[in-house]
Protein backbone atom coordinates (compact mmCIF):
# COMPACT_ATOMS: atom_id res chain seq x y z
CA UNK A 1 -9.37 -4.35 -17.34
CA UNK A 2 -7.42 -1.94 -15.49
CA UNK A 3 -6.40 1.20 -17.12
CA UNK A 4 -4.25 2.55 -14.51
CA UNK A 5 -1.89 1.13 -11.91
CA UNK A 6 -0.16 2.04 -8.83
CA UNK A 7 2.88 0.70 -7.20
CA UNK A 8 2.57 0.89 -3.33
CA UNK A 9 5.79 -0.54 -1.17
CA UNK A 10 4.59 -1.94 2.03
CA UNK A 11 7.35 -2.69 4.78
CA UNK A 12 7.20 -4.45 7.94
CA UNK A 13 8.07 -1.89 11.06
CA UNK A 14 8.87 -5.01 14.07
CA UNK A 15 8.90 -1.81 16.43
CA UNK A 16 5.53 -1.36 16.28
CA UNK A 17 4.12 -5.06 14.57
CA UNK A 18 2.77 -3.31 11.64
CA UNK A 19 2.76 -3.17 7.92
CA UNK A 20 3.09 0.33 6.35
CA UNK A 21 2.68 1.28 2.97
CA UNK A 22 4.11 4.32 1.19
CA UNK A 23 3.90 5.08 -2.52
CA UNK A 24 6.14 7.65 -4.74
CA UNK A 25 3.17 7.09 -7.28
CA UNK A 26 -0.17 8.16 -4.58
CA UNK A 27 0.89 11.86 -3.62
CA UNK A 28 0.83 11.99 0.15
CA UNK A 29 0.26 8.03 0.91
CA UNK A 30 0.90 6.42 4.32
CA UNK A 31 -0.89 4.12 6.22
CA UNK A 32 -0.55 0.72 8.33
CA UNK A 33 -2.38 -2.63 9.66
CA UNK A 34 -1.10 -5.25 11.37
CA UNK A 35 -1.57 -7.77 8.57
CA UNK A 36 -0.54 -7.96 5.16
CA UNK A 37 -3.87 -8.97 4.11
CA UNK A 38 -5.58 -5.83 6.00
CA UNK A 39 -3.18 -3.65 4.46
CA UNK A 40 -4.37 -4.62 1.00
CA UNK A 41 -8.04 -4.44 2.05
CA UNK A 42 -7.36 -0.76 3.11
CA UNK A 43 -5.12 0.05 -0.08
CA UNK A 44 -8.05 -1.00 -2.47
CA UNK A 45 -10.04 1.59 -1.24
CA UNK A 46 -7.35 4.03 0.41
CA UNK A 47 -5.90 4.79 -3.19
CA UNK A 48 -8.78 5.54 -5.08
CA UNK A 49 -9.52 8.03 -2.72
CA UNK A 50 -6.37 9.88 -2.25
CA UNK A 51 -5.85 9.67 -6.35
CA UNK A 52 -8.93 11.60 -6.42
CA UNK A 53 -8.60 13.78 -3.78
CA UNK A 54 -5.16 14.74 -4.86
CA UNK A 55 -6.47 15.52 -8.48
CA UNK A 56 -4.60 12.78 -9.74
CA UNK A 57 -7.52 11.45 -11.63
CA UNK A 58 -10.66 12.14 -11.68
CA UNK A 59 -13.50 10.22 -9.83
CA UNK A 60 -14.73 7.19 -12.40
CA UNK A 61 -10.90 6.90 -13.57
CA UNK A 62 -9.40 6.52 -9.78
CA UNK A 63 -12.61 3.82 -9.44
CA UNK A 64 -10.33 1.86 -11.74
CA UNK A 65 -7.43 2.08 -10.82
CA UNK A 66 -5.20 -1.29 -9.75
CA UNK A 67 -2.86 -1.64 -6.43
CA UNK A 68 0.65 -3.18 -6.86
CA UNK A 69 1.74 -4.05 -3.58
CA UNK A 70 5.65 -4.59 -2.94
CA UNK A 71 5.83 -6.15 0.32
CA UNK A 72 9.74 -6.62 1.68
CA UNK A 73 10.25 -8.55 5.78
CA UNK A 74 13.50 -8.99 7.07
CA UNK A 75 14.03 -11.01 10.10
CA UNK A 76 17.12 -11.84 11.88
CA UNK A 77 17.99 -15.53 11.18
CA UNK A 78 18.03 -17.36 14.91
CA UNK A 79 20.82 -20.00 15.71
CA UNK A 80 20.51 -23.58 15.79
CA UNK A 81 21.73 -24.92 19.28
């Protein structure tokens, strides 16, 4: 069971065909992939990290903690000729 979690917002940037992710809750968090998926791969292990590098928690608690990922796309709606 997870005794911690983090809410991480991840928005899609069409400019550059990437996901980033930003987080009020991970001091200092920002990072991108091109998929959703790879995002989430990279935030499992991402957060931990910066929790515990930022003194957030300490090593075996960040190990525990859980990922919330808020994921918002908007795309233009097209016209039907």
């Amino acid at each position: 069971m997870l005794e911690y979690s983090y809410t991480v917002r991840a928005e899609w940037d069409a400019e550059s065909s990437t996901w980033v992710a930003t987080s009020e809750d991970v001091p200092g968090l920002v990072t991108g992939a091109d998929t959703l998926e790879e995002l989430v791969e990279k935030l499992r292990v991402l957060v931990p990290e910066m929790l515990e590098a930022n003194g957030v928690l300490p090593a075996d608690a960040a190990a525990k903690a859980g990922v919330k990922v808020i994921a918002e796309r908007v795309e233009p709606s097209r016209a039907v000729a």
